[in-house]
N, C-alpha and C. Protein backbone atom coordinates (compact mmCIF):
# COMPACT_ATOMS: atom_id res chain seq x y z
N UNK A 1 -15.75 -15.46 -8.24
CA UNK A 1 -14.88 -14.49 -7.61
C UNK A 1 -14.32 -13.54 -8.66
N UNK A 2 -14.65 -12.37 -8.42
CA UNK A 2 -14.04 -11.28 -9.72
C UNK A 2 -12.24 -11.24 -9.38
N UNK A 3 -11.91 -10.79 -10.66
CA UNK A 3 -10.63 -10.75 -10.41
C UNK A 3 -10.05 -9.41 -9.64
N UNK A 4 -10.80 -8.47 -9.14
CA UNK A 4 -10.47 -7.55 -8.43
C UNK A 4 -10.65 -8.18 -6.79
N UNK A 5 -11.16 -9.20 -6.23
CA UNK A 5 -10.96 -9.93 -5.02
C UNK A 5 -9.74 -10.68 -5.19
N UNK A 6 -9.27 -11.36 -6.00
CA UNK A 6 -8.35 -12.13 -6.44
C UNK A 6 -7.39 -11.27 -5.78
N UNK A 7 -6.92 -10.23 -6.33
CA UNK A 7 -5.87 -8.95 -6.06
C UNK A 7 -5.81 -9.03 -4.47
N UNK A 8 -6.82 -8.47 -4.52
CA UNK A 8 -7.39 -8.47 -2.57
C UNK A 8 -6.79 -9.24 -1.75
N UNK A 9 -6.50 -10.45 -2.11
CA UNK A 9 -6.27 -11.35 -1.07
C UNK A 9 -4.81 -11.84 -1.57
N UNK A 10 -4.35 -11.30 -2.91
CA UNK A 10 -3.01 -11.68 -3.39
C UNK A 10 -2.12 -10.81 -2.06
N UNK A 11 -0.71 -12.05 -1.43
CA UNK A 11 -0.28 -11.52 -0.55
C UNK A 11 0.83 -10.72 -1.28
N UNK A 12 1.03 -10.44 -2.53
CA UNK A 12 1.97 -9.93 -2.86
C UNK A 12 1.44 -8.08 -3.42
N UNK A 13 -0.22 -8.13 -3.15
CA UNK A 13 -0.54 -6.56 -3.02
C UNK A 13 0.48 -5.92 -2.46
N UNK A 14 0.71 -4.34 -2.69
CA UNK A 14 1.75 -4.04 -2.01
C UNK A 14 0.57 -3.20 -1.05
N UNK A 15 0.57 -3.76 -0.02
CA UNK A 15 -0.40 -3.20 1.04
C UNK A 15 0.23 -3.63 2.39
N UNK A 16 1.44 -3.70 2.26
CA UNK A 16 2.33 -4.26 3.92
C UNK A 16 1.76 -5.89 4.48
N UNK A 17 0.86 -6.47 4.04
CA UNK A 17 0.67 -7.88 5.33
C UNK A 17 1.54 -8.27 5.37
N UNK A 18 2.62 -8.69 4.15
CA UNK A 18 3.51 -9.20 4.74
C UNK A 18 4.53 -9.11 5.75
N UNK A 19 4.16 -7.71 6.28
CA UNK A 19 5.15 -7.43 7.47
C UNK A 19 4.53 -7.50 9.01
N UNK A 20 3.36 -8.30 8.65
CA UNK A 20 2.58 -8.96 9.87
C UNK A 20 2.34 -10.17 10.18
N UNK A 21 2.69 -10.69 11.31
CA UNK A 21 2.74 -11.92 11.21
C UNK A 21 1.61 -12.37 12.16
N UNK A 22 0.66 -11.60 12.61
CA UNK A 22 -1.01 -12.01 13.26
C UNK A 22 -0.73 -12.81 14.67
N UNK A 23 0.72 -12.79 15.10
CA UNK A 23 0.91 -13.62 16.36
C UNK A 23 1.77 -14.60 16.19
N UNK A 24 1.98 -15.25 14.90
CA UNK A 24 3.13 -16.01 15.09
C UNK A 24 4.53 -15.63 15.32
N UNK A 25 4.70 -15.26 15.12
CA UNK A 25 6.42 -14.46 15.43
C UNK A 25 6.61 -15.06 17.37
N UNK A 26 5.50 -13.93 17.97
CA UNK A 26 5.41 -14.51 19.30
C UNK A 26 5.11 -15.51 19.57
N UNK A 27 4.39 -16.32 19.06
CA UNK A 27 3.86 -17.95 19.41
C UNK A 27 5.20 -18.50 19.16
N UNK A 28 6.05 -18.19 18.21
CA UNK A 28 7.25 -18.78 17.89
C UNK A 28 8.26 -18.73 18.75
N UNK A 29 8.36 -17.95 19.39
CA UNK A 29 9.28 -17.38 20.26
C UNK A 29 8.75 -17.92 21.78
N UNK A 30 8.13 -18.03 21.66
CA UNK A 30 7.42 -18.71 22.81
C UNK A 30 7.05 -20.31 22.74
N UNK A 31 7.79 -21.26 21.73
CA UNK A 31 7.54 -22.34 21.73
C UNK A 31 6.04 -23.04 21.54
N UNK A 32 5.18 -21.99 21.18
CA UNK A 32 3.66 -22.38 21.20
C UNK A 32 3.54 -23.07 19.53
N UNK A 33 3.87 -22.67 18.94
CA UNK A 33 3.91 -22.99 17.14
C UNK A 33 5.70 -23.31 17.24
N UNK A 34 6.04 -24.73 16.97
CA UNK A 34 6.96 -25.27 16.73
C UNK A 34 7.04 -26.20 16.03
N UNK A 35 5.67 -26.89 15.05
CA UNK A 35 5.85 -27.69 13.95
C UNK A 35 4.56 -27.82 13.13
N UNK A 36 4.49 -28.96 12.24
CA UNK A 36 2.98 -28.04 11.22
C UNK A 36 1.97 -28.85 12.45
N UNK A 37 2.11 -29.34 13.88
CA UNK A 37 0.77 -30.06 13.99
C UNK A 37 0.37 -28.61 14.96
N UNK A 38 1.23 -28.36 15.80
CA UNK A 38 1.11 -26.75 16.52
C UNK A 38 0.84 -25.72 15.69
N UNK A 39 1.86 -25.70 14.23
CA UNK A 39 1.27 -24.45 13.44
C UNK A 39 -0.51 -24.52 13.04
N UNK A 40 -0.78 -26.19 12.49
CA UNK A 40 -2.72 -26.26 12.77
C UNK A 40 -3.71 -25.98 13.55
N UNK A 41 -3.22 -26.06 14.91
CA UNK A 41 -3.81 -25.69 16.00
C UNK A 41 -3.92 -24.47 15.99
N UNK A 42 -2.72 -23.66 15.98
CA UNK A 42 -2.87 -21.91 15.96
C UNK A 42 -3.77 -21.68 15.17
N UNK A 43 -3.35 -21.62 13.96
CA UNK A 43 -4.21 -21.24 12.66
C UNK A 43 -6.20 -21.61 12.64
N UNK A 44 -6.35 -22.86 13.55
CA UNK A 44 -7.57 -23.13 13.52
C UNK A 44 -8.21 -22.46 14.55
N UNK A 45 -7.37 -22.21 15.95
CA UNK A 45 -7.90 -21.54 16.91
C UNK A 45 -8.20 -20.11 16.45
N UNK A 46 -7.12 -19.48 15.36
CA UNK A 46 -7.22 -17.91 14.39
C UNK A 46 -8.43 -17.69 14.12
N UNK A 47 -8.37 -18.83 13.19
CA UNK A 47 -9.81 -18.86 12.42
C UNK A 47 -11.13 -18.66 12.62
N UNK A 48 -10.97 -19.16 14.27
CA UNK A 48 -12.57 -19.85 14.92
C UNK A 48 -12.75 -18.67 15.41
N UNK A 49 -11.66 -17.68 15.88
CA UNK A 49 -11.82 -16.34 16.69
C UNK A 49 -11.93 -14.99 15.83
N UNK A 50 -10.14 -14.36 15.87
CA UNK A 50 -10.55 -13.15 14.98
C UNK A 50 -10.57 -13.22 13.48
N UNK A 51 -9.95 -14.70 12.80
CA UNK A 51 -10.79 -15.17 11.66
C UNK A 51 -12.56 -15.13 11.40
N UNK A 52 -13.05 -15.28 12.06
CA UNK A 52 -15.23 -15.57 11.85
C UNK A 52 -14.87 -13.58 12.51
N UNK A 53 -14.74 -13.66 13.26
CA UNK A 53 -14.90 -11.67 13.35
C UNK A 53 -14.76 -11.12 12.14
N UNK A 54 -12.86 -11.12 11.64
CA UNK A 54 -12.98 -10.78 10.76
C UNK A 54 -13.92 -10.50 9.22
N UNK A 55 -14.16 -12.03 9.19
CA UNK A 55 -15.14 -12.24 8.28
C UNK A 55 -16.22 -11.48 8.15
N UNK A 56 -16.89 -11.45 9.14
CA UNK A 56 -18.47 -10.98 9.61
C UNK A 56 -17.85 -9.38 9.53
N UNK A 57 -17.48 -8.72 9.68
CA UNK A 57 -17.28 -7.21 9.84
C UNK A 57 -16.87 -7.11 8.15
N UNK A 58 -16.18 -8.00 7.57
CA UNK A 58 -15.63 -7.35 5.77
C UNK A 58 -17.15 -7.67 5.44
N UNK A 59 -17.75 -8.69 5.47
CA UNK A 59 -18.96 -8.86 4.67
C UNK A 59 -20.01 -8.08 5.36
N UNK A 60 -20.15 -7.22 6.37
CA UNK A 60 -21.30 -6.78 6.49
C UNK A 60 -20.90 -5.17 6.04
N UNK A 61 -19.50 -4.66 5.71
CA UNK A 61 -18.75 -3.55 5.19
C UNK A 61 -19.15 -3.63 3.40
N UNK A 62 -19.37 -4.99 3.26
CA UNK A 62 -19.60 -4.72 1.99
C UNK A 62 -20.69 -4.72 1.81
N UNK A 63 -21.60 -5.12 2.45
CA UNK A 63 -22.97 -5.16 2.47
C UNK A 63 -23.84 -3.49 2.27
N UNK A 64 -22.81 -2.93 2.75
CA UNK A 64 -23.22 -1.38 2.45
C UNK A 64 -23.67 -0.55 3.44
N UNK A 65 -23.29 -1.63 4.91
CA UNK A 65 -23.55 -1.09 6.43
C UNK A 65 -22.55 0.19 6.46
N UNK A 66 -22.95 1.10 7.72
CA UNK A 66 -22.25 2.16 8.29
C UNK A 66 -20.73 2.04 8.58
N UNK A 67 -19.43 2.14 7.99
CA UNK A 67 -18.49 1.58 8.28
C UNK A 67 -17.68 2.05 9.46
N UNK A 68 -18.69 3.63 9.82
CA UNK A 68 -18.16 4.12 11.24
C UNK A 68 -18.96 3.32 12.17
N UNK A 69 -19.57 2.92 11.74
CA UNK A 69 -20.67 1.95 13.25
C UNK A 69 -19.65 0.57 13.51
N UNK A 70 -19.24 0.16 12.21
CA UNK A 70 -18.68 -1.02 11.97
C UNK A 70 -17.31 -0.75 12.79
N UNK A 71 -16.46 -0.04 12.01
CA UNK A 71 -15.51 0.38 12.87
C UNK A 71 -15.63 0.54 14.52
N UNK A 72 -16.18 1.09 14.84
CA UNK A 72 -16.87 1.00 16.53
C UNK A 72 -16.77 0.08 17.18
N UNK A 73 -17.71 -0.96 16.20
CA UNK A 73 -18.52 -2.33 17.00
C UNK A 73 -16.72 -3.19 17.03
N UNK A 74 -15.80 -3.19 15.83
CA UNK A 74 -14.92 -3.77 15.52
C UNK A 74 -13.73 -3.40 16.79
N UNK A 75 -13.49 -2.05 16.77
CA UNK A 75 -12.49 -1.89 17.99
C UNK A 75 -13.18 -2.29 19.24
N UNK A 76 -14.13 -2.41 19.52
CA UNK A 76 -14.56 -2.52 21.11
C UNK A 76 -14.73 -4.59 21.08
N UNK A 77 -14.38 -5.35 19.70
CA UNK A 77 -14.13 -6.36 19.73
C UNK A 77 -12.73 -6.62 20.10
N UNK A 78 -11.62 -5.54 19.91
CA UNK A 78 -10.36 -5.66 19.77
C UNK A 78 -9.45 -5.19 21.24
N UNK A 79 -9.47 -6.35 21.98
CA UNK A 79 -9.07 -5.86 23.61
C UNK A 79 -7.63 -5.25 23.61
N UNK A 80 -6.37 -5.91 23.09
CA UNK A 80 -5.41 -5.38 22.93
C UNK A 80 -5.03 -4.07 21.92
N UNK A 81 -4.76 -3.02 22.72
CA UNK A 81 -4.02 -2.26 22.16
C UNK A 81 -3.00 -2.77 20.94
N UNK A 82 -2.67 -3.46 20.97
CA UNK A 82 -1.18 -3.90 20.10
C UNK A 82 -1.91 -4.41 18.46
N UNK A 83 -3.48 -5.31 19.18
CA UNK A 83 -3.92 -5.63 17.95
C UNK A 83 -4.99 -4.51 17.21
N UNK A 84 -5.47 -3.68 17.93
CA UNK A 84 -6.06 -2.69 17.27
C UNK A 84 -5.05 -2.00 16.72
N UNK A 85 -4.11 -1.28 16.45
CA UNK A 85 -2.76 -0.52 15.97
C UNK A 85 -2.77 -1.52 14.54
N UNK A 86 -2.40 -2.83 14.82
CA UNK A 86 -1.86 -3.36 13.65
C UNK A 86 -2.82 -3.81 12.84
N UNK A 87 -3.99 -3.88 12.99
CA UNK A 87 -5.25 -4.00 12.62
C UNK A 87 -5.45 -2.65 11.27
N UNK A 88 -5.03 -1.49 12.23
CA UNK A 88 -5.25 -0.12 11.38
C UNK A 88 -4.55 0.30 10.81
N UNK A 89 -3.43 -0.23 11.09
CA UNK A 89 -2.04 -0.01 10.29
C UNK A 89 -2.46 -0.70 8.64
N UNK A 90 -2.71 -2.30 9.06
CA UNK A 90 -3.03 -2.52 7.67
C UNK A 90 -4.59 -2.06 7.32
N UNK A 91 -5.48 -1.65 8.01
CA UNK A 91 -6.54 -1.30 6.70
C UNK A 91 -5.98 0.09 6.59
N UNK A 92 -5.28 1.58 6.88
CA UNK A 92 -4.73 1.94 6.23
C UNK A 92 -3.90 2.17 5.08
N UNK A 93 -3.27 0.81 5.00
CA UNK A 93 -2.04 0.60 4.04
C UNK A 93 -2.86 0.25 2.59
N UNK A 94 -3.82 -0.56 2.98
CA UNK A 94 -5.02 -0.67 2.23
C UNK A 94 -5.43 -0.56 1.60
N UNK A 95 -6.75 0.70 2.10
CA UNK A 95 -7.44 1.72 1.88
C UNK A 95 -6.47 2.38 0.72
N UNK A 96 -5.13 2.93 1.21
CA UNK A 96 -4.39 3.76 0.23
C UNK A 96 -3.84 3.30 -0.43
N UNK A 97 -3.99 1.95 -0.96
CA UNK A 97 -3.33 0.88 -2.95
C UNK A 97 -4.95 0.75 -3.08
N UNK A 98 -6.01 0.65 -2.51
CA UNK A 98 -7.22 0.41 -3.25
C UNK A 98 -7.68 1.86 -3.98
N UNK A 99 -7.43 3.30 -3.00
CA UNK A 99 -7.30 4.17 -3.90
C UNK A 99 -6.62 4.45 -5.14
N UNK A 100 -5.64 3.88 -5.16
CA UNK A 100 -4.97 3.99 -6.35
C UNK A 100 -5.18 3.48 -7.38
N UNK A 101 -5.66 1.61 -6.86
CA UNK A 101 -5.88 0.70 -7.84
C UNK A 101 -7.18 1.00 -8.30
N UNK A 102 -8.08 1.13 -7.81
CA UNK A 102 -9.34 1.28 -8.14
C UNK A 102 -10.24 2.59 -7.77
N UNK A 103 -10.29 4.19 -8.16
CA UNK A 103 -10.57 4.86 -7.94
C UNK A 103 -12.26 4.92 -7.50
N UNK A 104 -12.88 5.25 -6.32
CA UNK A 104 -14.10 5.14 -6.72
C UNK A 104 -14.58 6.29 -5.16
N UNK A 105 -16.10 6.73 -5.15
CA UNK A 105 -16.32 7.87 -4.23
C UNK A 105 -16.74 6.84 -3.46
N UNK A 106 -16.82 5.88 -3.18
CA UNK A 106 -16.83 5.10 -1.77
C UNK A 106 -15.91 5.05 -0.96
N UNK A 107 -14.64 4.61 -1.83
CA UNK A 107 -13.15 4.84 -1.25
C UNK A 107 -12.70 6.27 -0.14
N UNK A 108 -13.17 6.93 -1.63
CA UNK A 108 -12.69 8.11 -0.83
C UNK A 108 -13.38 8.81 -0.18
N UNK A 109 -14.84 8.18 0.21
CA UNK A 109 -15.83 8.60 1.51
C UNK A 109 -15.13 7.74 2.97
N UNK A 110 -15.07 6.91 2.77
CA UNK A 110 -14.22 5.77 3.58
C UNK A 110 -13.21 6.76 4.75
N UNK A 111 -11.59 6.87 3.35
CA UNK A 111 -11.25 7.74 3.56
C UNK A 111 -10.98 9.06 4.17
N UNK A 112 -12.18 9.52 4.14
CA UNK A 112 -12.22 10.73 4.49
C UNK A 112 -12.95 10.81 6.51
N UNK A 113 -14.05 9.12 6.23
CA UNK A 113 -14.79 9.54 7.58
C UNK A 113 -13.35 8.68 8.47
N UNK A 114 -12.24 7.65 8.21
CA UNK A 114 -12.05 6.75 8.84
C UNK A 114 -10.46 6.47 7.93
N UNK A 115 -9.49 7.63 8.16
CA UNK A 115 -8.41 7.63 7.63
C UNK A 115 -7.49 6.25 7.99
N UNK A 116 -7.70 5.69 9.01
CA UNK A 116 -6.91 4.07 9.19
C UNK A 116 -8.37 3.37 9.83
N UNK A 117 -8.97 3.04 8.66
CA UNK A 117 -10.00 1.93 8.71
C UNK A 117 -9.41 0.41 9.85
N UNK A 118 -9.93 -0.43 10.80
CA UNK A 118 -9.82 -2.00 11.12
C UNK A 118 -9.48 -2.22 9.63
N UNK A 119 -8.95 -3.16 9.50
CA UNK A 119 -8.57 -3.81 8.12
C UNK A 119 -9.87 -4.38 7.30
N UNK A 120 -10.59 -5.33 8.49
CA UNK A 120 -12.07 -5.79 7.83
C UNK A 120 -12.44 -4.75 7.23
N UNK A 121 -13.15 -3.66 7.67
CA UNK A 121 -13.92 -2.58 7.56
C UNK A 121 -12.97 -1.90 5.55
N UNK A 122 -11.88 -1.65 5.57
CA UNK A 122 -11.37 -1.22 4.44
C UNK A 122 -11.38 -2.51 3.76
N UNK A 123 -11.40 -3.86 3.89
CA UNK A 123 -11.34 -4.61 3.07
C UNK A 123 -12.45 -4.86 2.45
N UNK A 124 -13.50 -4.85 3.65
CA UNK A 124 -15.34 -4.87 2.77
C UNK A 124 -16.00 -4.24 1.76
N UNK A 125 -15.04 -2.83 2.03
CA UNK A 125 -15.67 -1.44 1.05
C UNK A 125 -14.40 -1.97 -0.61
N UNK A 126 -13.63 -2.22 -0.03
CA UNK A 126 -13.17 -2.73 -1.08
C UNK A 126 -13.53 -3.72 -2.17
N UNK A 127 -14.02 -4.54 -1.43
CA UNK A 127 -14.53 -5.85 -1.96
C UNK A 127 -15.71 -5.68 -2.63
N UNK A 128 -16.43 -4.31 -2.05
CA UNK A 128 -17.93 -3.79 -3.16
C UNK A 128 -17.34 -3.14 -4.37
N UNK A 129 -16.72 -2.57 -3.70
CA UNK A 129 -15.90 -1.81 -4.99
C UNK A 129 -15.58 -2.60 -6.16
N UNK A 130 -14.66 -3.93 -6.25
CA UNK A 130 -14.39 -4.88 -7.10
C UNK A 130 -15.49 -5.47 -7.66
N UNK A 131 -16.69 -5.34 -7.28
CA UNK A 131 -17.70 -6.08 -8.01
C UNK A 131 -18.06 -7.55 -6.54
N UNK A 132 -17.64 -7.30 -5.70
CA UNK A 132 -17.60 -8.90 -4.78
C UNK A 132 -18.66 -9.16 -4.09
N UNK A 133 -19.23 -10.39 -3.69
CA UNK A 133 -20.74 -10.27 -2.57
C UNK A 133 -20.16 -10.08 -1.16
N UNK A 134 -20.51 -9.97 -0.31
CA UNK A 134 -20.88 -10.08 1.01
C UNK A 134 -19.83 -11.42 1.46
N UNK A 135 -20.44 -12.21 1.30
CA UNK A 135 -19.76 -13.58 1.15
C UNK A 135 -18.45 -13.29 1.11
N UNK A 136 -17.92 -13.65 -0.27
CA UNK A 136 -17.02 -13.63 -1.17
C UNK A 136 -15.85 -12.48 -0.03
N UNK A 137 -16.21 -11.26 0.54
CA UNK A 137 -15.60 -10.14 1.18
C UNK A 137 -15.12 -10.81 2.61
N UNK A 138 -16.19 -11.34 2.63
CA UNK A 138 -15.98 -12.58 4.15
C UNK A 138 -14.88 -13.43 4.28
N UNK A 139 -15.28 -14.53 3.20
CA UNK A 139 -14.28 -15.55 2.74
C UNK A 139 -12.92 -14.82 3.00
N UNK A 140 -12.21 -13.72 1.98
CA UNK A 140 -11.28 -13.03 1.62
C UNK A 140 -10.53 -12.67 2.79
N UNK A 141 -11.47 -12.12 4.04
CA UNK A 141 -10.58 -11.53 5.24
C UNK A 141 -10.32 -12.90 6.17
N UNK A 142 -11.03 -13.90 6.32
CA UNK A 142 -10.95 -14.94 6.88
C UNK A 142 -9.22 -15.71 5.92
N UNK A 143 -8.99 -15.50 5.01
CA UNK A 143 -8.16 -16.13 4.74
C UNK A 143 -7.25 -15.37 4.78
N UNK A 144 -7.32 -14.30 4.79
CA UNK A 144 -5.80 -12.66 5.52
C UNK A 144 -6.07 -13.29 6.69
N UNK A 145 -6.71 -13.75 7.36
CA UNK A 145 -6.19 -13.91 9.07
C UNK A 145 -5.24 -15.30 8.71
N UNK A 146 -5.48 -16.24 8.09
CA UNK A 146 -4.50 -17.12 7.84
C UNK A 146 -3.30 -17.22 7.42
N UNK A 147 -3.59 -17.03 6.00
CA UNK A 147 -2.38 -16.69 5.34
C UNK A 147 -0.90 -15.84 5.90
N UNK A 148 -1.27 -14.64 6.31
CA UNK A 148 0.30 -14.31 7.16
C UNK A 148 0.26 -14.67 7.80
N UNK A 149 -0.16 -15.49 8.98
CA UNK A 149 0.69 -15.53 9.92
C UNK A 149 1.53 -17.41 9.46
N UNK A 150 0.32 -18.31 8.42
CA UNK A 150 1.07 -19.23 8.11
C UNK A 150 2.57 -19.10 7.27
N UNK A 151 2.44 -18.04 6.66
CA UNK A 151 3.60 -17.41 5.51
C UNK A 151 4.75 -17.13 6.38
N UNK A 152 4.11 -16.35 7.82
CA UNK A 152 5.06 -16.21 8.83
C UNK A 152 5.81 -17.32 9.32
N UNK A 153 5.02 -18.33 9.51
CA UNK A 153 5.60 -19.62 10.02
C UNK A 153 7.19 -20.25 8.94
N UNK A 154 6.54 -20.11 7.80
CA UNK A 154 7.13 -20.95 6.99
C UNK A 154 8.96 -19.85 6.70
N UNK A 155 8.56 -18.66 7.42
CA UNK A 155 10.20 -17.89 7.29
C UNK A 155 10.86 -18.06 8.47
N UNK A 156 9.83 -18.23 9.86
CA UNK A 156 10.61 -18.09 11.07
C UNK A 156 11.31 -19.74 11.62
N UNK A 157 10.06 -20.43 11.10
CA UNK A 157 10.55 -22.27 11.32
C UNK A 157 11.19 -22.94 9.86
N UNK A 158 11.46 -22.53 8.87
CA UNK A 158 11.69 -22.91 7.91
C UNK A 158 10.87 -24.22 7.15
N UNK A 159 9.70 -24.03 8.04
CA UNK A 159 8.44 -25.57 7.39
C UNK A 159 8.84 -25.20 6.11
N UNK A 160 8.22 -26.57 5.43
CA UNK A 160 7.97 -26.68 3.82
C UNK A 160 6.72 -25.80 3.75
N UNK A 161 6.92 -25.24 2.80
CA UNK A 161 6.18 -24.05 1.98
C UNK A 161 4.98 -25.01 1.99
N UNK A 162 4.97 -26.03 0.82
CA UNK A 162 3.82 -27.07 0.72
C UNK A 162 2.80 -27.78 1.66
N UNK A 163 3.97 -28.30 2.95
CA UNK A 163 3.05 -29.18 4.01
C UNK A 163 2.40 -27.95 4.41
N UNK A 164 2.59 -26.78 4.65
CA UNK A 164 1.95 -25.48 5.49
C UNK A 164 0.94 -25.14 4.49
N UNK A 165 1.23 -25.14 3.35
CA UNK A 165 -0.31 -25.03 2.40
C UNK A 165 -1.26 -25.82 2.58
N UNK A 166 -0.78 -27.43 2.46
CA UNK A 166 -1.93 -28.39 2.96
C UNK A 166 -2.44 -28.25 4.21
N UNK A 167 -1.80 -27.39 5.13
CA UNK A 167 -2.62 -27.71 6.42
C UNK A 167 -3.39 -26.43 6.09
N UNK A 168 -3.19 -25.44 5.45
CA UNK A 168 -4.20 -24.34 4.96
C UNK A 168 -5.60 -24.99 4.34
N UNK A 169 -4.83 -25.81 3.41
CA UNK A 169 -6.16 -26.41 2.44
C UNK A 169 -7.29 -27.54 3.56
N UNK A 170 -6.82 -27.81 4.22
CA UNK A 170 -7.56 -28.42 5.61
C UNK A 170 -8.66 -27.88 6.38
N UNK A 171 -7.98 -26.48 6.80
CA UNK A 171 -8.70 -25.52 7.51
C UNK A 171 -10.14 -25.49 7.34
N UNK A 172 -11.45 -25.49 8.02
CA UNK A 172 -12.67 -24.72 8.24
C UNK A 172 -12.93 -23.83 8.21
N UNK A 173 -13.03 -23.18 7.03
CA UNK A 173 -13.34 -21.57 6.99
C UNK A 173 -14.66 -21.25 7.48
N UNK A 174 -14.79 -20.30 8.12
CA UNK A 174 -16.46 -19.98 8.82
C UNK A 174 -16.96 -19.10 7.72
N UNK A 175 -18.21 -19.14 7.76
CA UNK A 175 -19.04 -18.49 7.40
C UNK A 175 -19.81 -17.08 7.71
N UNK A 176 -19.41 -16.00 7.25
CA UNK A 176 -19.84 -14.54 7.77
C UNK A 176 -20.89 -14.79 8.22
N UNK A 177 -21.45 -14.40 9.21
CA UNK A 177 -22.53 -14.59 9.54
C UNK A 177 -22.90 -13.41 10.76
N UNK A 178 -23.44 -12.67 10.60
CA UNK A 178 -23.72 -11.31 11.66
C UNK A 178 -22.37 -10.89 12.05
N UNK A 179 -22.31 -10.46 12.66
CA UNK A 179 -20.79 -9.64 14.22
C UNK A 179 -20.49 -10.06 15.31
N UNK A 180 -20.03 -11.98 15.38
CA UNK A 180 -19.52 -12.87 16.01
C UNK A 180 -18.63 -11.73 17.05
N UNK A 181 -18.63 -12.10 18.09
CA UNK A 181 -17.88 -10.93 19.28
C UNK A 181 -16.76 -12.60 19.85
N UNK A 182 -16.18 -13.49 19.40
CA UNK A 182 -15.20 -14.46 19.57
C UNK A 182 -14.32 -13.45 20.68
N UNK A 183 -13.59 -14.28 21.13
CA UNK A 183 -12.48 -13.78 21.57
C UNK A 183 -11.74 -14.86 21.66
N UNK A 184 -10.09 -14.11 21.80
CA UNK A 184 -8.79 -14.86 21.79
C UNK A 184 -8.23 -14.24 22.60
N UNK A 185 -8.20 -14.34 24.34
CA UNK A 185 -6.96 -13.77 24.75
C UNK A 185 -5.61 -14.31 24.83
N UNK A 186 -5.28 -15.78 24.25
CA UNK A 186 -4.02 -15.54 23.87
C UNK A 186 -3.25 -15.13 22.81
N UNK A 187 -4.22 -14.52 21.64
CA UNK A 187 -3.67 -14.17 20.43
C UNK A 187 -3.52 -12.26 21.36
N UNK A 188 -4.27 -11.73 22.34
CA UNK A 188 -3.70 -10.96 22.49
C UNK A 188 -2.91 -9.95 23.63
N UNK A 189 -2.67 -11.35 24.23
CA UNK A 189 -1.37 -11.66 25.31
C UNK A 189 -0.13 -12.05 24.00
N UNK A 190 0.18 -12.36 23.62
CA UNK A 190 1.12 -12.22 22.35
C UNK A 190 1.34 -11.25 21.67
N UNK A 191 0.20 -10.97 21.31
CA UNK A 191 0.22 -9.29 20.75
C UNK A 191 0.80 -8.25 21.62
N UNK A 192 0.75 -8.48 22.57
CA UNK A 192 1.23 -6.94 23.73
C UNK A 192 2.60 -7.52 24.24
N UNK A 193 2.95 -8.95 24.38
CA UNK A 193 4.03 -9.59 24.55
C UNK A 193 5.18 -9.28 23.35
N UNK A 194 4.50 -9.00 21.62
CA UNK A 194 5.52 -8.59 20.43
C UNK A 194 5.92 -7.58 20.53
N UNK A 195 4.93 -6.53 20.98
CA UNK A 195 5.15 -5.22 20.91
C UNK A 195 6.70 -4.66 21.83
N UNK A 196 6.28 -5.10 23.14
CA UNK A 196 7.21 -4.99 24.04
C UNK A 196 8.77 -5.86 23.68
N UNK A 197 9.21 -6.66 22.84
CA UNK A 197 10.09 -7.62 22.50
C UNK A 197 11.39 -6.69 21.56
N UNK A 198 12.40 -6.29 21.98
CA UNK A 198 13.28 -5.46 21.63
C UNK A 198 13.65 -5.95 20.17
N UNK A 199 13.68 -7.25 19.82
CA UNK A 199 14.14 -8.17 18.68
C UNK A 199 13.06 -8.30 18.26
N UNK A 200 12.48 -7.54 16.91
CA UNK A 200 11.21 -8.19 15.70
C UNK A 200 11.84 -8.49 14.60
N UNK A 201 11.40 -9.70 13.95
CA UNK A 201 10.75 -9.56 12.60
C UNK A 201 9.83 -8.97 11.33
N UNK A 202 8.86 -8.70 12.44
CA UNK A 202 7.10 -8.58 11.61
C UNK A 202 7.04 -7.41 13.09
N UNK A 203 6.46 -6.53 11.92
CA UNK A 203 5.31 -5.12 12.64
C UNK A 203 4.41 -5.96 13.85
N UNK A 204 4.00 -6.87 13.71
CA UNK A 204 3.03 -7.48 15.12
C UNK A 204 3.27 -9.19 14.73
């Protein structure tokens, strides 16, 4: 793993995830995620859905596919309004610290065709950019679908930082593999349920 993926997936990039919480906020509020055996369940059901999407769209972005095709195929995966927005919000936020951090004319072709990239889609082109495989770009977005919303857990329920890592280190990460079309409609019945919620925490 080059150390420019490393960055990538560091949640302390200043690229906003942390002000997303991928559905937990609402699962929380809704009694659905109320301890680490519910927070496992979420996180694995994440994983199996717009986790393996995710994946499959960063690694075939880095692969050097069309990222307006990608983008396409990616929103017409994305049924809720609420999660396409926050989706583009962060590969926007993105896109514009990877320009900075790492200057390169891919970026700013990106850029130019697809000013708020799906997040996959800006994270893939990124991930070529750093020197990363296919794979490796996969892995990376599969574990952004985890990571905030478990990070989320651990501010809104006050879990131990640790037991919520081990149930991370547990997890089944999938394997990129083509443009998995998964779906989750309760990750986005939650999503349109945050949006509407007068009291937030987290952007989604």
């Amino acid at each position: 793993m080059t150390p420019g993926l490393l960055l990538l997936t560091d949640s302390r990039l200043p690229a906003g995830s942390h002000a997303h919480s991928g559905g937990m906020e609402q699962a929380v509020k809704e009694r659905l995620v109320h301890d680490l055996a519910s927070l496992e369940a979420f996180l694995a059901g994440r994983l199996r859905t717009a986790g393996a999407i995710a994946a499959g769209f960063a690694a075939q972005a880095c692969a050097g596919h069309d990222p307006v095709e990608l983008d396409a195929e990616l929103d017409a995966r994305t049924a809720a309004p609420a999660q396409r927005e926050a989706a583009r919000t962060q590969g926007r936020l993105l896109l514009r610290v990877a320009r900075r951090i790492w200057p390169s004319p891919s970026l700013e072709e990106l850029a130019g065709l697809l000013p708020s990239p799906h997040h996959p889609i800006a994270l893939g082109v990124t991930a070529a950019v750093v020197g990363a495989t296919p794979s490796e770009a996969g892995a990376a977005a599969a574990y952004h679908a985890v990571t905030g919303p478990a990070t989320a857990a651990v501010r809104l329920l006050g879990l131990d930082p640790v037991a919520v890592h081990r149930v991370l280190a547990t997890l089944d990460f999938p394997s990129p593999d083509g443009l998995p079309a998964a779906s989750a409609p309760l990750l986005d019945l939650l999503a349109e349920r945050h949006r509407r919620s007068p009291v937030r925490l987290f952007v989604s």
